[in-house]
Protein backbone atom coordinates (compact mmCIF):
# COMPACT_ATOMS: atom_id res chain seq x y z
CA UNK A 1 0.00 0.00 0.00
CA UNK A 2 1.33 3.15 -0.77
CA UNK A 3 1.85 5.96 2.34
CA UNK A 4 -0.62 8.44 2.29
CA UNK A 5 1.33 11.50 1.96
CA UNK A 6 -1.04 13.61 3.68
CA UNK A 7 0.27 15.56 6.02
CA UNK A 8 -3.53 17.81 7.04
CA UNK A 9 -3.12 18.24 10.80
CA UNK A 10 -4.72 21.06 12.74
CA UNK A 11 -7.61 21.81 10.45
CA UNK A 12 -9.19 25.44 10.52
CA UNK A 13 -9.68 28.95 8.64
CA UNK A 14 -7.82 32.08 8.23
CA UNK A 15 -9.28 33.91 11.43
CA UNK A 16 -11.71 31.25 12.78
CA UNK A 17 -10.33 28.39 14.79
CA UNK A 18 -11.24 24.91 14.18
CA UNK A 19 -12.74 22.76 17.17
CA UNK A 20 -10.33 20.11 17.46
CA UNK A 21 -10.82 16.29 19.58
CA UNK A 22 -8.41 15.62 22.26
CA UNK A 23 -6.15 12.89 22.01
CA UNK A 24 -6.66 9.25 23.75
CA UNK A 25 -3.38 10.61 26.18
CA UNK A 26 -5.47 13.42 27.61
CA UNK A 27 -2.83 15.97 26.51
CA UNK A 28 -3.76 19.54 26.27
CA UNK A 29 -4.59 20.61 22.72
CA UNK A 30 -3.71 24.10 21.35
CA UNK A 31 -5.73 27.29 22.07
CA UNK A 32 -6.88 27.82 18.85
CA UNK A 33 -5.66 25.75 15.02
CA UNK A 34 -6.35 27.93 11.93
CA UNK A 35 -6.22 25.74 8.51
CA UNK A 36 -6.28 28.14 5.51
CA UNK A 37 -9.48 27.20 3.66
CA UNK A 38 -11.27 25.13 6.47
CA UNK A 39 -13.22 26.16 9.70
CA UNK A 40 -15.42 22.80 10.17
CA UNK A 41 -14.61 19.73 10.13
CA UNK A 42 -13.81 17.37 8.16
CA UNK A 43 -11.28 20.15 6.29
CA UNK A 44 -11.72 18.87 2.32
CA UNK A 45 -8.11 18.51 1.05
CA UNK A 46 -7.24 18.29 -2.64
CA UNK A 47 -4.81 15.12 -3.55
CA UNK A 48 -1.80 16.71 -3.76
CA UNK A 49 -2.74 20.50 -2.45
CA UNK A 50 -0.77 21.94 0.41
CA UNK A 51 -1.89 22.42 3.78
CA UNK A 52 -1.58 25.85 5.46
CA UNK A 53 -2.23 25.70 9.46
CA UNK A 54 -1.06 27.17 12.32
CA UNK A 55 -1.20 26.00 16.46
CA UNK A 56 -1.43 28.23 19.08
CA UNK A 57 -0.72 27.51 22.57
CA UNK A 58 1.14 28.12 26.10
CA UNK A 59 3.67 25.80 26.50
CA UNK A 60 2.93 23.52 29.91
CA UNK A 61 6.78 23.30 31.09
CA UNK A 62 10.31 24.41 29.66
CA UNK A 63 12.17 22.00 27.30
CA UNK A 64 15.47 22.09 25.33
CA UNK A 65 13.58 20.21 21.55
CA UNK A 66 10.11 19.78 21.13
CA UNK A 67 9.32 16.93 18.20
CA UNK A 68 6.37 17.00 15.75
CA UNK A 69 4.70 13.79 14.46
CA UNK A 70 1.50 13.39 12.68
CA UNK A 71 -0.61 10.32 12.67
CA UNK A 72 -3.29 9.12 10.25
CA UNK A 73 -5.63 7.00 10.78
CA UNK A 74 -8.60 5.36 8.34
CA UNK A 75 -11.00 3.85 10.95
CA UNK A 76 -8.85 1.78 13.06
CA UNK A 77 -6.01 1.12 10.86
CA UNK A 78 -2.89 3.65 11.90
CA UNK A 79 -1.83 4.57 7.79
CA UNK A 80 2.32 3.80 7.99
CA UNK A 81 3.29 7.97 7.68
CA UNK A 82 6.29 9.67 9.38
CA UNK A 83 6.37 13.82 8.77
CA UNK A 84 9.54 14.52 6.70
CA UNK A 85 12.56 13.95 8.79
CA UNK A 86 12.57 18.01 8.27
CA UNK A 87 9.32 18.70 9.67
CA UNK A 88 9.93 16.57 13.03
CA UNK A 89 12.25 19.09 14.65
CA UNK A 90 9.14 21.07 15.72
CA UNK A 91 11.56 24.36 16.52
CA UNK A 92 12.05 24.92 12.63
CA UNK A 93 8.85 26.14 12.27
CA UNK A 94 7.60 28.38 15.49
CA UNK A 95 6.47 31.67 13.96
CA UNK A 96 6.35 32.91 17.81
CA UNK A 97 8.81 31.35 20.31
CA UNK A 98 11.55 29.59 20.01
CA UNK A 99 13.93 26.59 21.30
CA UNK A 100 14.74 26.37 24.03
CA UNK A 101 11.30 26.72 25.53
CA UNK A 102 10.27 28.28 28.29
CA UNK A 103 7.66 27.24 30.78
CA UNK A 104 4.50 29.32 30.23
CA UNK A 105 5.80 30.77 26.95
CA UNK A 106 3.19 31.27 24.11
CA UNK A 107 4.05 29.50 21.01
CA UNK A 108 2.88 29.69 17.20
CA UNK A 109 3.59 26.50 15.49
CA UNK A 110 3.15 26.99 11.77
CA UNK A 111 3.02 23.97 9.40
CA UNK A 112 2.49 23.66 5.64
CA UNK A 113 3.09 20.80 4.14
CA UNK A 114 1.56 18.86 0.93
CA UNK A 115 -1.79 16.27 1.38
CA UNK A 116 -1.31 13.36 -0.79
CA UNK A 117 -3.21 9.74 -0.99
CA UNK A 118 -3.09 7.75 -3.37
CA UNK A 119 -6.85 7.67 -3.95
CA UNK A 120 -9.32 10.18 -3.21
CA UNK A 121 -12.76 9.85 -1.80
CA UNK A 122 -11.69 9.29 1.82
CA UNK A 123 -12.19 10.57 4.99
CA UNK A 124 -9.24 10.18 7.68
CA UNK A 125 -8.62 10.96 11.18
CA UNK A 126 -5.23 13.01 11.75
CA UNK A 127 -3.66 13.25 15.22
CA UNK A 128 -0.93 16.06 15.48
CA UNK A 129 1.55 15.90 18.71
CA UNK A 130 4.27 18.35 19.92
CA UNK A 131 6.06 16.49 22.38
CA UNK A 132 9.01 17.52 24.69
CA UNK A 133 12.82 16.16 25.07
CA UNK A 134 11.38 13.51 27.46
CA UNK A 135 8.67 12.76 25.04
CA UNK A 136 6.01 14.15 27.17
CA UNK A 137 3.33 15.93 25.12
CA UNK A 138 2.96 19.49 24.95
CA UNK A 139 -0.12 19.24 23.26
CA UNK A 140 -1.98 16.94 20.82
CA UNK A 141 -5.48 16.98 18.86
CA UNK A 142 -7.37 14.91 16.32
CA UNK A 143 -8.76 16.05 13.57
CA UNK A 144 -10.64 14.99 10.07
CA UNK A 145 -10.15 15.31 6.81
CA UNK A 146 -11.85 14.84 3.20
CA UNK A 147 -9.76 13.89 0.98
CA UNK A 148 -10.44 14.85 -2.94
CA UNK A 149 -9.82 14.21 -6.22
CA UNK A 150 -8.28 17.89 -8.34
């Protein structure tokens, strides 16, 4: 099967926040996820397009890294997807804050990345997670999307 390339996590609009699930850990999820393009869910994602978003929150304690990953799911099934090695090292792309980070220090995590299946005509869960150097989340929130055909 090949990976769904799909990279959609926190789904909202320009100014309007999406209303994200929490994860199965109980972690905090961000004070507000903008997706260019979506405010409701499930976000509809052309094969291929790029996804726009941006996370917003306060940072629970201080850490040295913080790591990105993205999981997909179809029902059930976890779909076998990593975020490019690039995109893991969460500090690369804070628009507000940086690394180290503090405790209490607001952060704007800004992803864009492309959304690619290799079928459309689904609808998938995404779960996005900034963890810390001890691999302790910082937050994490689920997510759908629609995926399309162009």
């Amino acid at each position: 099967m090949k990976t769904i390339l799909l990279v959609v996590a926190c789904l909202p609009a320009l100014a309007f926040g999406l209303a994200v699930r929490p994860c199965a850990n109980n972690a905090p999820i961000p004070q507000d996820v903008r997706v260019i393009g979506c405010s409701v869910e499930p976000c509809v994602i052309p094969i291929g397009g790029m996804v726009d978003m941006d996370c917003d929150f306060v940072s629970p304690r201080a850490t040295p890294t913080v790591q990105a990953t993205l999981d997909i799911f179809l029902g059930d099934f976890r779909v076998p997807y990593d975020l490019p090695v690039a995109q893991q090292n969460a500090c690369n792309f804070f628009e507000v804050g940086s690394c180290p980070v503090a405790q209490g220090e607001f952060i704007n995590y800004h992803l864009n990345t492309p959304a690619a299946a290799p079928f459309a005509g689904i609808t998938v869960d995404l779960q996005l997670q900034l963890t810390d150097a001890d691999g302790q989340p910082l937050f994490c929130f689920r997510s759908s999307a629609q995926i399309v055909a162009v």
